[in-house]
Each structure stands twice: as structure tokens, then as C-alpha cells.
C-alpha atoms as a PDB file:
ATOM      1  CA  UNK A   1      72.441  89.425  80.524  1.00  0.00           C
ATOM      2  CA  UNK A   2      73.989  85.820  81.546  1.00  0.00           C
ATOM      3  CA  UNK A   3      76.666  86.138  84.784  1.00  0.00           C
ATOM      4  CA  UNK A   4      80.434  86.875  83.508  1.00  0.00           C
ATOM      5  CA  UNK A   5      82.099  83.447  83.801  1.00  0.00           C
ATOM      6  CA  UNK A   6      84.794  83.673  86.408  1.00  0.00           C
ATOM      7  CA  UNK A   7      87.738  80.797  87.186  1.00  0.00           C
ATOM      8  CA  UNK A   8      88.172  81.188  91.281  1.00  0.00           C
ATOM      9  CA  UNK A   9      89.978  77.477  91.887  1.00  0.00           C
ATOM     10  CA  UNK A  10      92.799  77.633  89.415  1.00  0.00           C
ATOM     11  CA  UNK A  11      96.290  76.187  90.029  1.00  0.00           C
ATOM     12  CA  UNK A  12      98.076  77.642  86.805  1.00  0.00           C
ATOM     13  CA  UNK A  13      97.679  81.218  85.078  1.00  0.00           C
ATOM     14  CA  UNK A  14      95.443  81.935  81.960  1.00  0.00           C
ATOM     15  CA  UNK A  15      96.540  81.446  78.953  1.00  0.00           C
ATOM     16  CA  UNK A  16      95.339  82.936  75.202  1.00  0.00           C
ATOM     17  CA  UNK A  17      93.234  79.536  74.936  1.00  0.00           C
ATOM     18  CA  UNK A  18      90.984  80.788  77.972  1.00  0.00           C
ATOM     19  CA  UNK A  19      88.893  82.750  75.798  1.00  0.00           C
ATOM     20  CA  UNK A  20      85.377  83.227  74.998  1.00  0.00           C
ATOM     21  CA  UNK A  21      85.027  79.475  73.924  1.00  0.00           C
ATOM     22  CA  UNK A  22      85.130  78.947  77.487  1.00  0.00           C
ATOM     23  CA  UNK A  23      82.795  81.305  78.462  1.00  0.00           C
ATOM     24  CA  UNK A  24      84.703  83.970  79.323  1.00  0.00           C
ATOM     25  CA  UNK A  25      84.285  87.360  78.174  1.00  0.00           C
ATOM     26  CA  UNK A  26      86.093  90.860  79.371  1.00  0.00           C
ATOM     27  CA  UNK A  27      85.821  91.797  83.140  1.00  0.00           C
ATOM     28  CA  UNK A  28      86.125  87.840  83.488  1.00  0.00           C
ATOM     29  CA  UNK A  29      88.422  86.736  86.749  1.00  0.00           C
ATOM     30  CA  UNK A  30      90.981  84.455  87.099  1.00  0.00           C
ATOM     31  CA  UNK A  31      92.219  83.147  90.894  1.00  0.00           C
ATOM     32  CA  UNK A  32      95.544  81.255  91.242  1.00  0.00           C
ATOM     33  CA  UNK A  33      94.512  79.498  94.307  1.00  0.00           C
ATOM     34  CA  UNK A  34      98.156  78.248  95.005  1.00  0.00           C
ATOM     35  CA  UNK A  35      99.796  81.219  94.279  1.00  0.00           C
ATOM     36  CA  UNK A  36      97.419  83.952  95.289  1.00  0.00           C
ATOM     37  CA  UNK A  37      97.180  85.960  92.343  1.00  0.00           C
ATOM     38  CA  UNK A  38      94.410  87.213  90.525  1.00  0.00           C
ATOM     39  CA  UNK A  39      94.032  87.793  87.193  1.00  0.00           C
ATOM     40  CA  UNK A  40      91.410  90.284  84.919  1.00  0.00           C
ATOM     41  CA  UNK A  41      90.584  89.288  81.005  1.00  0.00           C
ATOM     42  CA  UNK A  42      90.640  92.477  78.920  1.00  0.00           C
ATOM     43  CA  UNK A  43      90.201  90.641  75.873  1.00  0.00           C
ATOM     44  CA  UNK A  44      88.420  87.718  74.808  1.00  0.00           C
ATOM     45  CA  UNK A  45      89.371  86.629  71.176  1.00  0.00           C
ATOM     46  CA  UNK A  46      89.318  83.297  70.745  1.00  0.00           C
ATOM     47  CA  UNK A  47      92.936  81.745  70.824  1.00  0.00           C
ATOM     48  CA  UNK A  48      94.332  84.874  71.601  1.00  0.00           C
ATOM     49  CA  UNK A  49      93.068  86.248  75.178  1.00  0.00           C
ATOM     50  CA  UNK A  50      94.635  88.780  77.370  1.00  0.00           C
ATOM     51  CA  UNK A  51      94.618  88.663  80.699  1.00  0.00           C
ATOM     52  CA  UNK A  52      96.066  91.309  83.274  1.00  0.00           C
ATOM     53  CA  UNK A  53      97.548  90.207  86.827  1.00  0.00           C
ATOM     54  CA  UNK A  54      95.770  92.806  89.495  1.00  0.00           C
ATOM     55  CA  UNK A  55      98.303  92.781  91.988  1.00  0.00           C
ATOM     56  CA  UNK A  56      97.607  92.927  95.881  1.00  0.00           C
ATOM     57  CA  UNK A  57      97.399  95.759  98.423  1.00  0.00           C
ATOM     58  CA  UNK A  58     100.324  98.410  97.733  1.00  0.00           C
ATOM     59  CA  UNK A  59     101.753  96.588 101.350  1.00  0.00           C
ATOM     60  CA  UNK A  60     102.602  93.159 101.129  1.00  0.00           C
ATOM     61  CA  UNK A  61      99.723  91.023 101.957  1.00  0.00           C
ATOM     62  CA  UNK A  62     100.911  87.201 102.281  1.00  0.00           C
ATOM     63  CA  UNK A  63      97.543  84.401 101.485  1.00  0.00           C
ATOM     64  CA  UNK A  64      95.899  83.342 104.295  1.00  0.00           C
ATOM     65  CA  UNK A  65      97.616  86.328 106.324  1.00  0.00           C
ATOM     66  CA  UNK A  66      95.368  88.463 108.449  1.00  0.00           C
ATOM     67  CA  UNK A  67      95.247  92.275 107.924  1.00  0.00           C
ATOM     68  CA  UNK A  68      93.345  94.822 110.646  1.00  0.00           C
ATOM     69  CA  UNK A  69      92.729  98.350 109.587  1.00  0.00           C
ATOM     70  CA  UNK A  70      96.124 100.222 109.431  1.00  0.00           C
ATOM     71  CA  UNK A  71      95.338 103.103 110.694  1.00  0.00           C
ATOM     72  CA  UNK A  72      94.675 101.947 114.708  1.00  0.00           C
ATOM     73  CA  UNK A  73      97.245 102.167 116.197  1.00  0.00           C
ATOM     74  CA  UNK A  74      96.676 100.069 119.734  1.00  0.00           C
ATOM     75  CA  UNK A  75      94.261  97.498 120.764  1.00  0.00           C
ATOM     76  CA  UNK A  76      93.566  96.750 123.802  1.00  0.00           C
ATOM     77  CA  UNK A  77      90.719  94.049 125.375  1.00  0.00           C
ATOM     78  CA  UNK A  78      87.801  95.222 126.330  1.00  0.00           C
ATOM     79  CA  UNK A  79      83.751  93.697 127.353  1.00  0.00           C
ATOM     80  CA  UNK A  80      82.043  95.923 124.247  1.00  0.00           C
ATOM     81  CA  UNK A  81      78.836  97.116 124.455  1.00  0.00           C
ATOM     82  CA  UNK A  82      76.079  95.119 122.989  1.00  0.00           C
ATOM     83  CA  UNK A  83      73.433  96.093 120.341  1.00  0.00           C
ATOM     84  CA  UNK A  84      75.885  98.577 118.683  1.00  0.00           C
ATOM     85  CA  UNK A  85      76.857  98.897 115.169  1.00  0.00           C
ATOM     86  CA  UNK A  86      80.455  99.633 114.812  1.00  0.00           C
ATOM     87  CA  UNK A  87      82.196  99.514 111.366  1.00  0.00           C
ATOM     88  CA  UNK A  88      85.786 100.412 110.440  1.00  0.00           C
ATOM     89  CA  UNK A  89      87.239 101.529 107.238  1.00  0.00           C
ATOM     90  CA  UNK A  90      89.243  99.821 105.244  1.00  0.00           C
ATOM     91  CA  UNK A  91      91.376 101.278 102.687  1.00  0.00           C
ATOM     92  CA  UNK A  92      92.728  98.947  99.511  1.00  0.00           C
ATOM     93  CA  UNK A  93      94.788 100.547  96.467  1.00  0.00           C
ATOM     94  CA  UNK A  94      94.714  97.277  94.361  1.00  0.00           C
ATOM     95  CA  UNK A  95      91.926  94.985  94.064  1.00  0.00           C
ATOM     96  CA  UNK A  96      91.618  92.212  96.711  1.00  0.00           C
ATOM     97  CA  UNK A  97      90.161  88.915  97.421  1.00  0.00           C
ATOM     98  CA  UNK A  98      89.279  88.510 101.031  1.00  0.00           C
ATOM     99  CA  UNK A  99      88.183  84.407 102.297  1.00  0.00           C
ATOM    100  CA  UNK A 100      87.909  85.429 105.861  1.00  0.00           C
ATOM    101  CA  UNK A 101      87.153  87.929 108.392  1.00  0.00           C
ATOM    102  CA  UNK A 102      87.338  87.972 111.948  1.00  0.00           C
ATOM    103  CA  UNK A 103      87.685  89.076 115.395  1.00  0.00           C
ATOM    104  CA  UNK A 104      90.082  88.203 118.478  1.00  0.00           C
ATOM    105  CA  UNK A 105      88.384  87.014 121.991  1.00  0.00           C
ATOM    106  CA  UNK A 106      90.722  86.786 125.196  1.00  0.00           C
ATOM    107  CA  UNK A 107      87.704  85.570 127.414  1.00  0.00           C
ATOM    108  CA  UNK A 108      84.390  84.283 126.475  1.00  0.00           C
ATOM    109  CA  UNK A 109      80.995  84.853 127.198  1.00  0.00           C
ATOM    110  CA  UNK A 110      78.236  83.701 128.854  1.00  0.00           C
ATOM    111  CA  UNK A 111      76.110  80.911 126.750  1.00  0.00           C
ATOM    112  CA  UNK A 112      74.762  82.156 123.706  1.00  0.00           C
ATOM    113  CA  UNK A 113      77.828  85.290 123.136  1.00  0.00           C
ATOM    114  CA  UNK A 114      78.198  85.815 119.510  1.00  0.00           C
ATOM    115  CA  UNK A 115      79.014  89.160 116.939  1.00  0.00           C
ATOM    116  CA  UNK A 116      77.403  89.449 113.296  1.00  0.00           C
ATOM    117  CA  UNK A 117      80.075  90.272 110.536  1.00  0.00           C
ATOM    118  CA  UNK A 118      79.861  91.912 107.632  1.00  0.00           C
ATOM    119  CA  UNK A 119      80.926  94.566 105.048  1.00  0.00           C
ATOM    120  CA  UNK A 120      79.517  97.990 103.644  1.00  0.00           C
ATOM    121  CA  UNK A 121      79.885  99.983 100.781  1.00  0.00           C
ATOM    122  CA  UNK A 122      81.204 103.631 100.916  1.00  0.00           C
ATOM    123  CA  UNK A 123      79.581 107.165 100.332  1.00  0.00           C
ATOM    124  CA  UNK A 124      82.170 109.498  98.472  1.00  0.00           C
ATOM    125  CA  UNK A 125      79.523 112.212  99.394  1.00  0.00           C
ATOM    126  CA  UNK A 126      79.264 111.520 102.950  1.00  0.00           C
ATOM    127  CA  UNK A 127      82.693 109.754 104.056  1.00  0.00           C
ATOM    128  CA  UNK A 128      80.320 107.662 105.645  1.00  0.00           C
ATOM    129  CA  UNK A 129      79.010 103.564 105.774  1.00  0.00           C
ATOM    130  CA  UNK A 130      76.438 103.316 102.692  1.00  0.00           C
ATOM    131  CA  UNK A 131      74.869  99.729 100.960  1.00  0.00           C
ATOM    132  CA  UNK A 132      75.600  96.413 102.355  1.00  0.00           C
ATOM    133  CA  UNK A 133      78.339  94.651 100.785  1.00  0.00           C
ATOM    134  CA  UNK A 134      77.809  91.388 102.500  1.00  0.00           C
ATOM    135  CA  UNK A 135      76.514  90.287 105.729  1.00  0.00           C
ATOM    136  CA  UNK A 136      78.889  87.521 106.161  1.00  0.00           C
ATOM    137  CA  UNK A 137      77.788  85.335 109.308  1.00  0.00           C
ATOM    138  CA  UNK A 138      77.942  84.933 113.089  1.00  0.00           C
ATOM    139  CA  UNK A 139      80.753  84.245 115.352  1.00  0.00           C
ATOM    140  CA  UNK A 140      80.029  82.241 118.560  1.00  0.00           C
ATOM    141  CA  UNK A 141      81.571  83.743 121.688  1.00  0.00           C
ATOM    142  CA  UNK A 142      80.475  81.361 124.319  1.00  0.00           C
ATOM    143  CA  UNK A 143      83.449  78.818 123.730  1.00  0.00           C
ATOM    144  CA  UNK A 144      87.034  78.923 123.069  1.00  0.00           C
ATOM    145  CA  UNK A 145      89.504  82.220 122.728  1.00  0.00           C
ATOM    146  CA  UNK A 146      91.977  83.756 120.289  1.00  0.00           C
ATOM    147  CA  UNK A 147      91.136  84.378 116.799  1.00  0.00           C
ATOM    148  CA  UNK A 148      87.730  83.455 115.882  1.00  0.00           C
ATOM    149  CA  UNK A 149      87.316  83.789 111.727  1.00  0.00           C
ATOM    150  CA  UNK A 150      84.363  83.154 109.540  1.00  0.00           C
ATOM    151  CA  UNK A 151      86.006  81.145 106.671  1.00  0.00           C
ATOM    152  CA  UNK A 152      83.408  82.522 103.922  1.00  0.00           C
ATOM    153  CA  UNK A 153      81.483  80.233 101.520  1.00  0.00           C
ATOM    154  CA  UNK A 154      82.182  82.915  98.542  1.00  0.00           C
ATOM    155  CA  UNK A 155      85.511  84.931  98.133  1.00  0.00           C
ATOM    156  CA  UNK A 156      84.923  88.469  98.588  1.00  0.00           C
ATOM    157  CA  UNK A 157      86.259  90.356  95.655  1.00  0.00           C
ATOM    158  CA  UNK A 158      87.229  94.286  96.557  1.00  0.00           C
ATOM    159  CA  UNK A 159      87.682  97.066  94.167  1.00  0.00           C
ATOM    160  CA  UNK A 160      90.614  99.487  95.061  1.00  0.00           C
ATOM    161  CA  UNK A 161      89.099 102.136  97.491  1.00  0.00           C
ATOM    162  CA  UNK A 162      87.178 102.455 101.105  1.00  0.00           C
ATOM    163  CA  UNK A 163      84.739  99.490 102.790  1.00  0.00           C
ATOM    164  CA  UNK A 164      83.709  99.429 105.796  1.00  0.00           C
ATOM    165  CA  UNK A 165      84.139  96.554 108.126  1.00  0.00           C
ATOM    166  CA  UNK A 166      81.008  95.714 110.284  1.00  0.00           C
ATOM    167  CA  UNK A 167      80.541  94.387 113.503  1.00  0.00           C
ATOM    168  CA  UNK A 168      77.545  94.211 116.226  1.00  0.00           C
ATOM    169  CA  UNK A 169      77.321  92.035 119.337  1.00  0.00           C
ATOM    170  CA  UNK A 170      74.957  90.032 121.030  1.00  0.00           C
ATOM    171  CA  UNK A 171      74.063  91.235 124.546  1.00  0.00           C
ATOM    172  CA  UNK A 172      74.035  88.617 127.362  1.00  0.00           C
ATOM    173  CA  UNK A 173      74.382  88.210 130.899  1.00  0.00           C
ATOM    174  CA  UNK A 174      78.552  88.629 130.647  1.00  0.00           C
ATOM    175  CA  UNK A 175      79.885  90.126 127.468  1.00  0.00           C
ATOM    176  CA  UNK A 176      83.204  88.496 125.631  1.00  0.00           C
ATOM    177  CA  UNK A 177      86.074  90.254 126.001  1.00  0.00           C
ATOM    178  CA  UNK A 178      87.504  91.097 122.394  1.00  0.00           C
ATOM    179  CA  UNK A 179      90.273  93.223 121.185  1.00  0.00           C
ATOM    180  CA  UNK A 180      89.232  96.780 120.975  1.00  0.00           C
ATOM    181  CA  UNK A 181      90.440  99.548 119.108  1.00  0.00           C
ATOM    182  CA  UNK A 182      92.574 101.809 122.040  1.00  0.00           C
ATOM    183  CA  UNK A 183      94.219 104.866 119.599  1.00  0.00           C
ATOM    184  CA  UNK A 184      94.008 105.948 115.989  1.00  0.00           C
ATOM    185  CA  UNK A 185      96.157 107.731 114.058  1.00  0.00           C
ATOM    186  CA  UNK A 186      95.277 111.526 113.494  1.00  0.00           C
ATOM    187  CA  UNK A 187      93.522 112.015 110.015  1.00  0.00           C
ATOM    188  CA  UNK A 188      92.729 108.688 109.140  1.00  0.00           C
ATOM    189  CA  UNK A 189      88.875 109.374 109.905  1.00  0.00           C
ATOM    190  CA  UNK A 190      87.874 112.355 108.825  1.00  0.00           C
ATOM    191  CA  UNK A 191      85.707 114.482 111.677  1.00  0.00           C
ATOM    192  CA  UNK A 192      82.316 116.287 111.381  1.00  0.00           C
ATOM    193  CA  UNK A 193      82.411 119.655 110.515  1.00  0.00           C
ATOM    194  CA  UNK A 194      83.302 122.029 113.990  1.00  0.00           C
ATOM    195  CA  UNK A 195      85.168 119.987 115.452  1.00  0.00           C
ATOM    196  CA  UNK A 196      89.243 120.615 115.956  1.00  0.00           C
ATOM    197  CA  UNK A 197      90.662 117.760 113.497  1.00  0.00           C
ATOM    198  CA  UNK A 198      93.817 117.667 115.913  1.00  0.00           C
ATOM    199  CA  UNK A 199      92.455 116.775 118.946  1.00  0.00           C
ATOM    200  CA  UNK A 200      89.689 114.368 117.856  1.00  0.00           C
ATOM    201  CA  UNK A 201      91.044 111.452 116.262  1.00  0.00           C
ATOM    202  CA  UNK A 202      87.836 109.049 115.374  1.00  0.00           C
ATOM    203  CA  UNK A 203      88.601 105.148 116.104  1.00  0.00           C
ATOM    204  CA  UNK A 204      85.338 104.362 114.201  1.00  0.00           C
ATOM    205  CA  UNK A 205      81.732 104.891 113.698  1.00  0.00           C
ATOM    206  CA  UNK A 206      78.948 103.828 115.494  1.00  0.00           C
ATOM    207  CA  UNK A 207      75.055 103.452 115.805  1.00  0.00           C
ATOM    208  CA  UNK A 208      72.917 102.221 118.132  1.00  0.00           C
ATOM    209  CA  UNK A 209      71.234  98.481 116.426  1.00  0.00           C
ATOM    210  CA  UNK A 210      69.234  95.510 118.186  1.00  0.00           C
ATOM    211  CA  UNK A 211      71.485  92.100 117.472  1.00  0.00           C
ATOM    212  CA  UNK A 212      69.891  90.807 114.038  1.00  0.00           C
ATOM    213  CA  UNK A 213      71.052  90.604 110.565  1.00  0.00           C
ATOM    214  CA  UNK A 214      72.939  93.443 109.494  1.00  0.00           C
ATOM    215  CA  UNK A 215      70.531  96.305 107.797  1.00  0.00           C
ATOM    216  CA  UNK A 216      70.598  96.459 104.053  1.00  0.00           C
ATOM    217  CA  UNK A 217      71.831 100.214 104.060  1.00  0.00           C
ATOM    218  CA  UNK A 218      74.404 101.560 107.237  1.00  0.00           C
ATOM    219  CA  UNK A 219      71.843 103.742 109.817  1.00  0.00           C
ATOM    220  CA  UNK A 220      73.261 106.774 110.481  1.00  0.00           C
ATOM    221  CA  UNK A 221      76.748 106.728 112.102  1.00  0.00           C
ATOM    222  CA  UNK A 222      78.374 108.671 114.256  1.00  0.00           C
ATOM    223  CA  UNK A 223      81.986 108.862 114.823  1.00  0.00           C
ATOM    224  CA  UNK A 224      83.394 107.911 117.739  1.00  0.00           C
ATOM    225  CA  UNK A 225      86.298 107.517 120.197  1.00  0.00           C
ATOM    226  CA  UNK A 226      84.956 105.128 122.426  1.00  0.00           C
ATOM    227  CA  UNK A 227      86.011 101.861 123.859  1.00  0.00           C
ATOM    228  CA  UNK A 228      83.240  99.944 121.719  1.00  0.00           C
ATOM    229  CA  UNK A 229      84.905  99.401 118.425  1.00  0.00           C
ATOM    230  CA  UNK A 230      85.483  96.098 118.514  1.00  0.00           C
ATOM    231  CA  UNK A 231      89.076  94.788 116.310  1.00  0.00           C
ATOM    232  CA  UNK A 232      88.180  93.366 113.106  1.00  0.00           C
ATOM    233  CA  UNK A 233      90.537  91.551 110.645  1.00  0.00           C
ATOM    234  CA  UNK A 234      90.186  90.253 106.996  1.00  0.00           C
ATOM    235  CA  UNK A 235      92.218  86.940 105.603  1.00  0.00           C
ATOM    236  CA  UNK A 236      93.326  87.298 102.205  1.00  0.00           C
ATOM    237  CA  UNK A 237      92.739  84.362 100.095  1.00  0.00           C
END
């Protein structure tokens, strides 16, 4: 089956004539680069196309603002651990388009600091990490502070629903410190089964994972209110 055909630089909104004389068929996507809307084709016909704005996240979510998981509730900084997986959910109710993701450094590293980004899937049946979404680059840690974001080479397009938001570091001889997640909000990660659901309050979930390219499915996680979760942050396009 030949790739849907998909607009992602447009400056105006579709119109009836974008139809499948173009190329485009249903489930084809339409980005207003200068306005930051996206657009879905329902219909094809030629001359007479439909096309149906997807709106943002149910909270206003300005292009080229940065969003961190809502439901943390302080960061503080923190040297993280190295040659841990941590991952963060991420909640949308619309679909998004994401062009950046990110952390926050307040003082860097020894040469050669750096943290592998990426995102995963979600497991209905498990509430946990699943498939690999994207692994979406490196971030050197070794030279200059405040936000450090991988501008990505593709847009990352997200259906409404949970991802998970990936991070692990590199260890060296003096670890960054980054932004941390310090409190969550009660409920917002669900807890293992046994354990009193108003007294442990997950930040994230963790595993233990030698610095490489992120694995193409999540290893098993384990929740966790630890001082290791380093902050993460998307861009929306």
C-alpha cells in the first residue's frame, strides 16, 4: 500500500481542491505551520474534499511553547543516577504534533555528559511503558545550562491518550545536574496492587539500562518515588 500523502509545511488551510488529485486520500494530514493547526481529510472527492481541524490539548498549548507532564507537581535539581531508564506519562485528549523535547540542566557535567530521549507507546493492559515510539536523539551535558531541546528532524504526531516520555543518562566522572521530579499529585500514576494508593504517590517508572540507544520495547518498570526522574518537556510545533 503506497504512504498516505500528508502536507506538514503549509501556510494556508485545505481547501475542497486538495483532494485525491493531489495525492491525498482519507486519514491524510494537513499542518498550518504559521498558525499551528492541524487538519485531518475525511473525504477525498475530487473538487470537493473535507477536511476536519483536530484541535490541540483540552489546555491551551501555545506553538513552540513547552509543556512538562501535568501531573508533577515540584521540581527540584538534582545529579540523577546514570544508566537508568526513567519515563513519564504523558496524557493528551486531542491529537498533537510535538517538534521538540527536552530537558533543563542548572550545572553541567564532566566531558562527555549527555541523556538519550525518546518516546514509548502505552499498555492499556498493564498501565505500563510498551513499543518504542521514537528514540529521538542525544542531548550533550558537558557544555552550557538551561533548557537543552532536541529540535526533531520529523514532527511527532500523537493520538489522544497516554505516551510515555523517556529518558536515560550517561554516567561519568560528575553527573549534570537537571531538574528532577520532587512531588506528584496523588492518583496520577496508578500503584501496584498492595500497596495503600494514598500514601504512595509514583513520580515515574524506572529500570535499571546501560547508556545506549533506547530498547525497541520498555524493560520492565517499576514505579518509583525516587529522586532519579529526571524533568522532561515536549515543544509543540
Amino acid at each position: 500500500m503506497a504512504d498516505i500523502k500528508n502536507n506538514l509545511s503549509a501556510t494556508t488551510d485545505p481547501a475542497g481542491a486538495n483532494d485525491s488529485s493531489q495525492g491525498y486520500a482519507v486519514g491524510s494530514t494537513w499542518w498550518h505551520k504559521t498558525d499551528g493547526v492541524l487538519w485531518e481529510c475525511t473525504d477525498a472527492t475530487t473538487g470537493a474534499a473535507l477536511w476536519v481541524r483536530v484541535n490541540g490539548n483540552a489546555r491551551p498549548w501555545g506553538s513552540h511553547q513547552l509543556r512538562t507532564p501535568d501531573y508533577i507537581s515540584s521540581w527540584s535539581a538534582t545529579q540523577c543516577a546514570a544508566d537508568t531508564l526513567v519515563m513519564f506519562p504523558m496524557t493528551f485528549q486531542q491529537k498533537m504534533v510535538v517538534d521538540g523535547i527536552g530537558i533543563r540542566c542548572t550545572v553541567v557535567g564532566s566531558a562527555g555528559a549527555a541523556a538519550r530521549l525518546g518516546i514509548y507507546r502505552h499498555d492499556q493492559s498493564t498501565g505500563l511503558p510498551a513499543a518504542r515510539k521514537a528514540d529521538l536523539g542525544e542531548i550533550a551535558l558537558d557544555s552550557g545550562t538551561g533548557n537543552k531541546t532536541i529540535t526533531l528532524a520529523s514532527l511527532q504526531y500523537f493520538d489522544p491518550g497516554i505516551w510515555w516520555l523517556a529518558c536515560v543518562l550517561k554516567g561519568v566522572a560528575t553527573m549534570p545536574t537537571l531538574m528532577r521530579a520532587g512531588a506528584a499529585v496523588s492518583g496520577a500514576v496508578p500503584v501496584g496492587d498492595g500497596l495503600d494508593p494514598f500514601t504512595n504517590n509514583p513520580r515515574y517508572v524506572a529500570a535499571a539500562f546501560p547508556y545506549a540507544a533506547l530498547p525497541g520495547t520498555a524493560p520492565t518498570m517499576a514505579y518509583s518515588t525516587g529522586v532519579d526522574g529526571v524533568g522532561l518537556y515536549l515543544r509543540k510545533a
